[in-house]
N, C-alpha and C. Protein backbone atom coordinates (compact mmCIF):
# COMPACT_ATOMS: atom_id res chain seq x y z
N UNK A 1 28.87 -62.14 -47.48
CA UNK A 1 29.93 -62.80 -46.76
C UNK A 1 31.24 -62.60 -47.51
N UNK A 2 32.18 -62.06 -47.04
CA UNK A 2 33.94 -62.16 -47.44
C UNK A 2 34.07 -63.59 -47.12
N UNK A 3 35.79 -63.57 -47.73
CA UNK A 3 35.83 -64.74 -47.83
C UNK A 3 38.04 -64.57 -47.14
N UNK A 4 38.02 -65.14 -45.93
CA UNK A 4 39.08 -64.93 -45.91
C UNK A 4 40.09 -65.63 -45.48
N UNK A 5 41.37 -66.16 -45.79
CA UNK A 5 42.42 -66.98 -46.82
C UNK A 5 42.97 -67.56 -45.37
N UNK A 6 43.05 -68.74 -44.90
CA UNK A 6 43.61 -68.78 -43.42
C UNK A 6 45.27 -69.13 -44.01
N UNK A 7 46.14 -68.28 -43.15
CA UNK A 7 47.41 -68.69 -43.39
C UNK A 7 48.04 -70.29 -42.14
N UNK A 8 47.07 -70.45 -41.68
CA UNK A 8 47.31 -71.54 -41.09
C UNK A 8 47.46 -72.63 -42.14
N UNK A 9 46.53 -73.12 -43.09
CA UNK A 9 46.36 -73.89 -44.32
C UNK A 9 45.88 -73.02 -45.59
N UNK A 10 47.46 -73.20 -46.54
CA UNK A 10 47.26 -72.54 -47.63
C UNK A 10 46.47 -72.83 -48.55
N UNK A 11 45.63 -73.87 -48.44
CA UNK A 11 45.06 -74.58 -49.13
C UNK A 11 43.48 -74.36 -48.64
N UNK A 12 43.10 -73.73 -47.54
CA UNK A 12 41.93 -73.49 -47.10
C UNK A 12 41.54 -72.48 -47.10
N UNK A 13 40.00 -71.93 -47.48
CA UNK A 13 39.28 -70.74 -47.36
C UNK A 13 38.56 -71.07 -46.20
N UNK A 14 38.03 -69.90 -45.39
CA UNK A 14 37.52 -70.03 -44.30
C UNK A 14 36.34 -68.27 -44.52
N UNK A 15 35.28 -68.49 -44.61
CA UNK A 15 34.34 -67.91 -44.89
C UNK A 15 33.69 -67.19 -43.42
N UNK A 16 34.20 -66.04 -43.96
CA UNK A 16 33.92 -65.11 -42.64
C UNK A 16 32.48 -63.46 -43.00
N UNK A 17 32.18 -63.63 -41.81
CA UNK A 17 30.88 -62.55 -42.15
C UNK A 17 31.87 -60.63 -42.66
N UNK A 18 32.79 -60.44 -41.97
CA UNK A 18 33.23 -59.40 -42.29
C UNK A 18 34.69 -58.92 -42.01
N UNK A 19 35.46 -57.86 -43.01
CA UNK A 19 36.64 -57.52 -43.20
C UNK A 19 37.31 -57.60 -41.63
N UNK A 20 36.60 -57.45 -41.18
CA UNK A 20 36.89 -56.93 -39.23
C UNK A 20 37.28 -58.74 -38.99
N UNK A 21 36.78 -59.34 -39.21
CA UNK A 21 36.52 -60.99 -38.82
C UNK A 21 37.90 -61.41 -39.66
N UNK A 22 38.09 -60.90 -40.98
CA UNK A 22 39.16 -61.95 -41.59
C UNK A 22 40.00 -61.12 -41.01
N UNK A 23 40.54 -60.04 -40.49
CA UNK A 23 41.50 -59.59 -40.32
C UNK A 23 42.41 -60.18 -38.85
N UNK A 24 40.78 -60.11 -37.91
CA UNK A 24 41.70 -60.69 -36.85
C UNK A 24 41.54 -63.10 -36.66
N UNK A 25 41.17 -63.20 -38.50
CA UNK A 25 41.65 -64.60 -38.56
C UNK A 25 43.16 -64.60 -38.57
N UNK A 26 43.29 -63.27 -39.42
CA UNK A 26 44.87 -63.15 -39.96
C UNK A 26 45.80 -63.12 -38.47
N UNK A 27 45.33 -62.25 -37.92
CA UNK A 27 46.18 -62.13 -36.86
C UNK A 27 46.40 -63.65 -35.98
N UNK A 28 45.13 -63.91 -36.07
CA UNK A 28 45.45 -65.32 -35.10
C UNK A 28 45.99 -66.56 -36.05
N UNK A 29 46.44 -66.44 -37.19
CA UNK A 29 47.00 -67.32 -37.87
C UNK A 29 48.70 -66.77 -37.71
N UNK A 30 48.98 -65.98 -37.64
CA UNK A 30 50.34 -65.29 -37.28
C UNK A 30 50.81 -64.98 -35.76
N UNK A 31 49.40 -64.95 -35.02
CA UNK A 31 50.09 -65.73 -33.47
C UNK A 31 50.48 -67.09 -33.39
N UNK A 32 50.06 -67.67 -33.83
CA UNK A 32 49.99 -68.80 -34.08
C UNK A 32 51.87 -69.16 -35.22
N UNK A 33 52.17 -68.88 -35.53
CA UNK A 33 53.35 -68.83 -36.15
C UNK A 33 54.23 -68.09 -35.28
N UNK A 34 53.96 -66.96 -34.57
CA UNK A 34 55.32 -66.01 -33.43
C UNK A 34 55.36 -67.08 -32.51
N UNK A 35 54.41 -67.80 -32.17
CA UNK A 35 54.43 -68.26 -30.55
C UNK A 35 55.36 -69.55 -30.75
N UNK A 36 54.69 -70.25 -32.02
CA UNK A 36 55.44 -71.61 -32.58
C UNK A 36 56.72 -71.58 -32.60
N UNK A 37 57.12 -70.04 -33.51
CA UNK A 37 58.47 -69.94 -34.03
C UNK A 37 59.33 -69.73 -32.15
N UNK A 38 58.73 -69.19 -31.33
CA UNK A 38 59.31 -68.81 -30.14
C UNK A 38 59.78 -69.90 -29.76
N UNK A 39 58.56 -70.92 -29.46
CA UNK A 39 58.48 -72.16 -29.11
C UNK A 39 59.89 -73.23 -29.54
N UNK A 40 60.05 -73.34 -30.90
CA UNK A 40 61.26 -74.21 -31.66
C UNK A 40 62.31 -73.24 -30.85
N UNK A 41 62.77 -71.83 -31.06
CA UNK A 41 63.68 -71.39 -30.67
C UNK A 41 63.96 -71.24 -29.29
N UNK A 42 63.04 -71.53 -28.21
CA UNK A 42 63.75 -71.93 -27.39
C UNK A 42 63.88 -73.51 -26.76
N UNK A 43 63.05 -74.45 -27.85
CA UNK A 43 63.79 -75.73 -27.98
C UNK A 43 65.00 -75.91 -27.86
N UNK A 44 65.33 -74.90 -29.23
CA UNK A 44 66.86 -75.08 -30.01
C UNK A 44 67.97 -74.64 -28.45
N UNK A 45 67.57 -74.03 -27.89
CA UNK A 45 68.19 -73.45 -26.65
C UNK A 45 68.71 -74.13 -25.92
N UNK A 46 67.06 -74.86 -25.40
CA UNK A 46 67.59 -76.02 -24.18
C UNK A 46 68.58 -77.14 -24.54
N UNK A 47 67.90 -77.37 -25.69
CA UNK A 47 68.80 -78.98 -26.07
C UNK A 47 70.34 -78.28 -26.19
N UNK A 48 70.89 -77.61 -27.25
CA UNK A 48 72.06 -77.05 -27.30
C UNK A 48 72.64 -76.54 -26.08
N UNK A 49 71.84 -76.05 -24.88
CA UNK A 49 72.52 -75.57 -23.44
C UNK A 49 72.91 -77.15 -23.05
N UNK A 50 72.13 -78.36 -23.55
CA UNK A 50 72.60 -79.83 -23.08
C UNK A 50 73.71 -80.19 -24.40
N UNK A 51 73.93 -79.61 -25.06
CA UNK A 51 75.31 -80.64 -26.13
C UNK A 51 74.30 -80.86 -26.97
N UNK A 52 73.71 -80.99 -27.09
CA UNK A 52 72.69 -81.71 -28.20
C UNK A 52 73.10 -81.02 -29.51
N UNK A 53 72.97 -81.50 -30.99
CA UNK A 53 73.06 -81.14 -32.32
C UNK A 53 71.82 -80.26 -32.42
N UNK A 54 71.62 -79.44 -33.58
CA UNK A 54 70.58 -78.83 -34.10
C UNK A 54 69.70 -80.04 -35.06
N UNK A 55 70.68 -80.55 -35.13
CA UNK A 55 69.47 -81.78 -36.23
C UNK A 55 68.93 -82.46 -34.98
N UNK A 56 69.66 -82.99 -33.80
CA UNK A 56 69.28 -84.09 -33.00
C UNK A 56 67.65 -83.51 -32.41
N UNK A 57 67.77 -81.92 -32.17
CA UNK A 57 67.00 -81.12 -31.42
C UNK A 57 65.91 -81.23 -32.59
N UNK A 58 65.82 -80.49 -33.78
CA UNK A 58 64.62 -81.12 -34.83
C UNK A 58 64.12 -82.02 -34.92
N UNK A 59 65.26 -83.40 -35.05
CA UNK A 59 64.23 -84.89 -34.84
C UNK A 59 63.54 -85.02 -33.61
N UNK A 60 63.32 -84.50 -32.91
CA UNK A 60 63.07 -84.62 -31.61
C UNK A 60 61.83 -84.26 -31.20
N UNK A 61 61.66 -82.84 -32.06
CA UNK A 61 60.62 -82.11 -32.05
C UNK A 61 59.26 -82.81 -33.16
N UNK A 62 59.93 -83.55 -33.94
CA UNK A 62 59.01 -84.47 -35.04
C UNK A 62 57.60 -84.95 -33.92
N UNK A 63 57.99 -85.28 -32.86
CA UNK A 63 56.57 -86.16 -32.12
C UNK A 63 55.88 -85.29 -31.45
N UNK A 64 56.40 -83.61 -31.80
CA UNK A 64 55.74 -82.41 -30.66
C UNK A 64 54.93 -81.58 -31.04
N UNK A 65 53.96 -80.84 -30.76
CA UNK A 65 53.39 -79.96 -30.99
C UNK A 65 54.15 -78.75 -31.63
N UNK A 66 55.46 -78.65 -31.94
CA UNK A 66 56.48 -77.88 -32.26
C UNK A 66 56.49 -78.32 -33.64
N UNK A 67 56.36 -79.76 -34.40
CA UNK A 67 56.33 -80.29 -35.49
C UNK A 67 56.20 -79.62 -36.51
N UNK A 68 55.35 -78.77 -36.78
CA UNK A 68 54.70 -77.71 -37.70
C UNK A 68 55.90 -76.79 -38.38
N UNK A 69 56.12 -76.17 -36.89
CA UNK A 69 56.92 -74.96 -37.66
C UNK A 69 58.53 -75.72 -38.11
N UNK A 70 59.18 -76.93 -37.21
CA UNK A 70 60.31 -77.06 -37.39
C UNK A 70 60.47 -77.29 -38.86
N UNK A 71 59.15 -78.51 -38.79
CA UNK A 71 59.13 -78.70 -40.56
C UNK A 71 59.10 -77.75 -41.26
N UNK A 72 58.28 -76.46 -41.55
CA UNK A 72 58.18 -75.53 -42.38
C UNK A 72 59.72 -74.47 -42.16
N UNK A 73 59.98 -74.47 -41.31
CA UNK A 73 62.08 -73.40 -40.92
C UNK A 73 62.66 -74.46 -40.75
N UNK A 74 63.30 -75.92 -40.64
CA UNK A 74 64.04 -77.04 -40.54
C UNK A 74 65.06 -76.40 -41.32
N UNK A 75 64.70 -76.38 -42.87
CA UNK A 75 65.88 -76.13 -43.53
C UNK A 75 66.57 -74.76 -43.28
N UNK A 76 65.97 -73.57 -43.10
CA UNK A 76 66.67 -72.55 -42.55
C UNK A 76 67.24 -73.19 -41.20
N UNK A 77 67.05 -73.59 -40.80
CA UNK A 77 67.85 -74.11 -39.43
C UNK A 77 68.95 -74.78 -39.67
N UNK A 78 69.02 -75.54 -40.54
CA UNK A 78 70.19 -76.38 -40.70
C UNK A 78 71.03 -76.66 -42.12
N UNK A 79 70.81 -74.86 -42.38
CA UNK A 79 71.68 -74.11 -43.38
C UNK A 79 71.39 -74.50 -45.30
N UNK A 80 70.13 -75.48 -45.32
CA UNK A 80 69.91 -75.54 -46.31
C UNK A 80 68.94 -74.44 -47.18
N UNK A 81 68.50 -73.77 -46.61
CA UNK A 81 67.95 -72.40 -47.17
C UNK A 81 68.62 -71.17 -46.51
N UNK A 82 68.59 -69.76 -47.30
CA UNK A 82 68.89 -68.53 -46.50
C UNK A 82 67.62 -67.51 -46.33
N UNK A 83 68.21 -67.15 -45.15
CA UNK A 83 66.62 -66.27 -44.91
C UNK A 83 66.28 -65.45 -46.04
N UNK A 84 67.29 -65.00 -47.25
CA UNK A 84 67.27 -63.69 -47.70
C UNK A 84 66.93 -64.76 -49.45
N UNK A 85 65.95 -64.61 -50.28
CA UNK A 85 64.85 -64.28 -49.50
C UNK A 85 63.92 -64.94 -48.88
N UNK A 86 63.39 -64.31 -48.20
CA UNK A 86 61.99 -65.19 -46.61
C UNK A 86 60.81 -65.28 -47.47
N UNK A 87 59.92 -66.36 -47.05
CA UNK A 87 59.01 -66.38 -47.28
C UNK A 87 57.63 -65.10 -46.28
N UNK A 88 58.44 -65.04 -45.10
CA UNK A 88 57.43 -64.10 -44.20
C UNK A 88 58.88 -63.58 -43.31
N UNK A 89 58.64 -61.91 -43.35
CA UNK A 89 59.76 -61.33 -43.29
C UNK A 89 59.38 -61.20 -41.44
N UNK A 90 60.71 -60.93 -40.92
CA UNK A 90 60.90 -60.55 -39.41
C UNK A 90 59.94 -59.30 -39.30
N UNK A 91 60.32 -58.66 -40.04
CA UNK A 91 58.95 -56.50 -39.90
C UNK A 91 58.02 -57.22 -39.94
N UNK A 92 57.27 -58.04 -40.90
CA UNK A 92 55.75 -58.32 -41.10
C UNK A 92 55.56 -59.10 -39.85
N UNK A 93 56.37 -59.82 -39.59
CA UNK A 93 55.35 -60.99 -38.50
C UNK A 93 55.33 -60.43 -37.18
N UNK A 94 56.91 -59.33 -36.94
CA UNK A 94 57.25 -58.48 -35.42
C UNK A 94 55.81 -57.05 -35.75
N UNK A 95 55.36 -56.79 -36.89
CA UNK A 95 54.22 -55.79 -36.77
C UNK A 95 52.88 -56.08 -36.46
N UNK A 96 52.40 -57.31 -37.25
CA UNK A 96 51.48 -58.24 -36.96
C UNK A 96 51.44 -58.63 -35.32
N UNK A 97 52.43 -58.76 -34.76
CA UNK A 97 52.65 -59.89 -33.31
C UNK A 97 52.36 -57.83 -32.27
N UNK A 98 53.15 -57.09 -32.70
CA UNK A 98 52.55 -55.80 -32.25
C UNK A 98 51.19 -55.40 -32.11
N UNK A 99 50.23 -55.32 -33.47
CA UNK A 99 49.00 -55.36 -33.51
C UNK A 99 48.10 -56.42 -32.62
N UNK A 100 48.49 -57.81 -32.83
CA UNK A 100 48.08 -58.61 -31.68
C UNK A 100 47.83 -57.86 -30.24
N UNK A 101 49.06 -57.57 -29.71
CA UNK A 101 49.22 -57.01 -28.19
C UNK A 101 48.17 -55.62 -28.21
N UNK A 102 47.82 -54.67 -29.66
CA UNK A 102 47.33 -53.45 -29.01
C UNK A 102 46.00 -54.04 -29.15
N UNK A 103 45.61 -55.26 -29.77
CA UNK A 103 43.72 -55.45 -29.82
C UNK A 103 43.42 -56.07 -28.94
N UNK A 104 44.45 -57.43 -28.10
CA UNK A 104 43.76 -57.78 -27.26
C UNK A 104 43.86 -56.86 -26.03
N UNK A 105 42.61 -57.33 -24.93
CA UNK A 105 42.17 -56.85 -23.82
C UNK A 105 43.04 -57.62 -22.38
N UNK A 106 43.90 -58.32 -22.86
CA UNK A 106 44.77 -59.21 -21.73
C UNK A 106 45.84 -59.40 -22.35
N UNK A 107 46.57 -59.47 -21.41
CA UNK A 107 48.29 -59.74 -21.70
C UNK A 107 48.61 -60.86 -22.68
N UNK A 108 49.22 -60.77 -23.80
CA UNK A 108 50.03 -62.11 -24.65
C UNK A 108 51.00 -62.18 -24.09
N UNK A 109 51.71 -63.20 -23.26
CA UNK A 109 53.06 -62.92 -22.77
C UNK A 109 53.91 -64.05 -23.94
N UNK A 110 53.36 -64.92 -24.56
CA UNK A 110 53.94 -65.66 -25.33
C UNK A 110 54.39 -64.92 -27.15
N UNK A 111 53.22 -63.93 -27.24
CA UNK A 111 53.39 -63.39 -27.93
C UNK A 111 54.46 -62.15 -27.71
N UNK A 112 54.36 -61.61 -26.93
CA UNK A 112 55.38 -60.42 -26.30
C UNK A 112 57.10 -60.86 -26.42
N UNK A 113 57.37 -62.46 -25.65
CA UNK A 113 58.69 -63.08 -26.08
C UNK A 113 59.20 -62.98 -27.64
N UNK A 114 58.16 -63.23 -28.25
CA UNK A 114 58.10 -63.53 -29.91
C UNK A 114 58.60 -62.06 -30.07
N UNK A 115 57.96 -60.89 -29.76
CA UNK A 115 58.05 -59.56 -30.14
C UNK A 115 59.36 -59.34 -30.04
N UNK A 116 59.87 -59.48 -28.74
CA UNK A 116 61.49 -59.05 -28.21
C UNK A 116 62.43 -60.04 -28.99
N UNK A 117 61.89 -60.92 -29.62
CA UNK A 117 62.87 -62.18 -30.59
C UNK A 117 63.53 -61.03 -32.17
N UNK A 118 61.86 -60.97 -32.12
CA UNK A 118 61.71 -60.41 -33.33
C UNK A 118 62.60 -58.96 -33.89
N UNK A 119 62.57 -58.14 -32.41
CA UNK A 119 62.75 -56.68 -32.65
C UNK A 119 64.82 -56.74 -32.12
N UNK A 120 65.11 -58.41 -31.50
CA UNK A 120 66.12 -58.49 -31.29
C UNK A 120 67.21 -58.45 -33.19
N UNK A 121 66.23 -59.29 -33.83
CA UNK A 121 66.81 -59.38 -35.30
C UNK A 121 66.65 -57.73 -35.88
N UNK A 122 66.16 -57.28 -35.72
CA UNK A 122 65.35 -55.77 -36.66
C UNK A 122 66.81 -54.91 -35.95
N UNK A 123 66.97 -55.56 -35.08
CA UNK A 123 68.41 -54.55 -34.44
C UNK A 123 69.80 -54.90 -34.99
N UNK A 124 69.57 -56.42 -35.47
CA UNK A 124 70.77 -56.84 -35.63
C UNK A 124 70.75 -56.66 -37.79
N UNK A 125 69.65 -55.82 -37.86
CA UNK A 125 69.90 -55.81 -39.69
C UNK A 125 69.38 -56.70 -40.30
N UNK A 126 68.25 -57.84 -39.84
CA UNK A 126 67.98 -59.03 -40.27
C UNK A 126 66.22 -58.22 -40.53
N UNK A 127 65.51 -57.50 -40.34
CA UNK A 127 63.87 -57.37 -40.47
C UNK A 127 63.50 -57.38 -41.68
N UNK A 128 64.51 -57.51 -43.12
CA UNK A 128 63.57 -57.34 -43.80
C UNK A 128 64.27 -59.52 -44.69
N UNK A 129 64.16 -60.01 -43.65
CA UNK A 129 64.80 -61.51 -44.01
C UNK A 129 63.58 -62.24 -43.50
N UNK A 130 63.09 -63.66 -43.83
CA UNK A 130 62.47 -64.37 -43.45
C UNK A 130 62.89 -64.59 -41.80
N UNK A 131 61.69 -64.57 -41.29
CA UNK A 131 61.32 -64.74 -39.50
C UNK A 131 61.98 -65.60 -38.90
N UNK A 132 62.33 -66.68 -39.88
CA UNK A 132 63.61 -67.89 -39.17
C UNK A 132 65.02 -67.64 -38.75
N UNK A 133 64.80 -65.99 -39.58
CA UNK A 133 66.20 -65.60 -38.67
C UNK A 133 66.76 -65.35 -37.24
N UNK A 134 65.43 -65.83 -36.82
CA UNK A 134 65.48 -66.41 -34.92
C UNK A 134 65.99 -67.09 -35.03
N UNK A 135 66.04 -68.05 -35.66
CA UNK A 135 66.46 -69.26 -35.28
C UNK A 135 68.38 -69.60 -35.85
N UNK A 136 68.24 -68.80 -37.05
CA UNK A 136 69.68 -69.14 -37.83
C UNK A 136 70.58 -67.90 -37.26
N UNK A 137 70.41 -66.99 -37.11
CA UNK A 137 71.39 -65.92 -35.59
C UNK A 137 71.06 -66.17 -34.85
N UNK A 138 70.43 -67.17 -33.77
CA UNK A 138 70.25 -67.18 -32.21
C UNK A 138 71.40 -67.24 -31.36
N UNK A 139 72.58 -67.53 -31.83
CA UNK A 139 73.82 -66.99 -30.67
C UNK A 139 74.41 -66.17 -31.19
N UNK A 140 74.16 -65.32 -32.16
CA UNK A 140 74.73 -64.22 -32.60
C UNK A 140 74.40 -62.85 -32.17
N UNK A 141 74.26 -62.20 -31.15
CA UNK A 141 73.44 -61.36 -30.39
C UNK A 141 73.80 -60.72 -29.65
């Protein structure tokens, strides 16, 4: 048995029969982060298309299934960290969220948004910056 590292909880091993198995844990621990990160950023959208603050739009998200990621990019959001350097770069997570789309057998369309987020930064000079740079250029575009 391998043994392979879930990036969902850094703190957890998750014991898998083979390299083939941890690989696509990996992947689904990093859909799981494109879809989230999609998710906050087009939070950040709606509320701001209403007037809303970027902090008001984070506290907001505290009671949501969105909770996760705001907490872990919050501070890239609201200028207390810079993407540069990222903890998980725009290339890694937009190549990963690629690989997703060529293994599965059905459409990701949530993942696919994430892709065009992603490959929107890689255009604008941001791919090799932490992935929150969705969120900290989102009207810069």
């Amino acid at each position: 048995m391998t043994i392979a590292e879930s990036w969902a909880d850094e703190n957890k091993l998750i014991g898998v029969e083979s390299a083939a198995t941890a690989a696509i844990g990996k992947l689904l621990a990093n859909l799981a982060l494109a879809v989230t990160a999609e998710g906050v950023l087009e939070a950040l959208h709606l509320g701001e298309s209403e007037g809303l603050d970027s902090e008001v739009i984070l506290e907001m998200l505290d009671i949501t299934g969105l909770a996760f990621m705001k907490n872990m990019k919050g501070p890239f959001i609201t200028g207390e960290r810079n993407t540069t350097p990222g903890d998980f770069t725009v290339d890694a997570l937009c190549k990963d969220a690629k690989l997703m789309e060529m293994t599965a057998n059905k459409p990701l369309p949530a993942v696919a948004a994430a892709i065009e987020r992603f490959e929107e930064q890689q255009a604008m000079g941001h791919g090799d910056q932490d992935f929150s740079s969705i969120f900290v250029f989102r009207n810069k575009g």
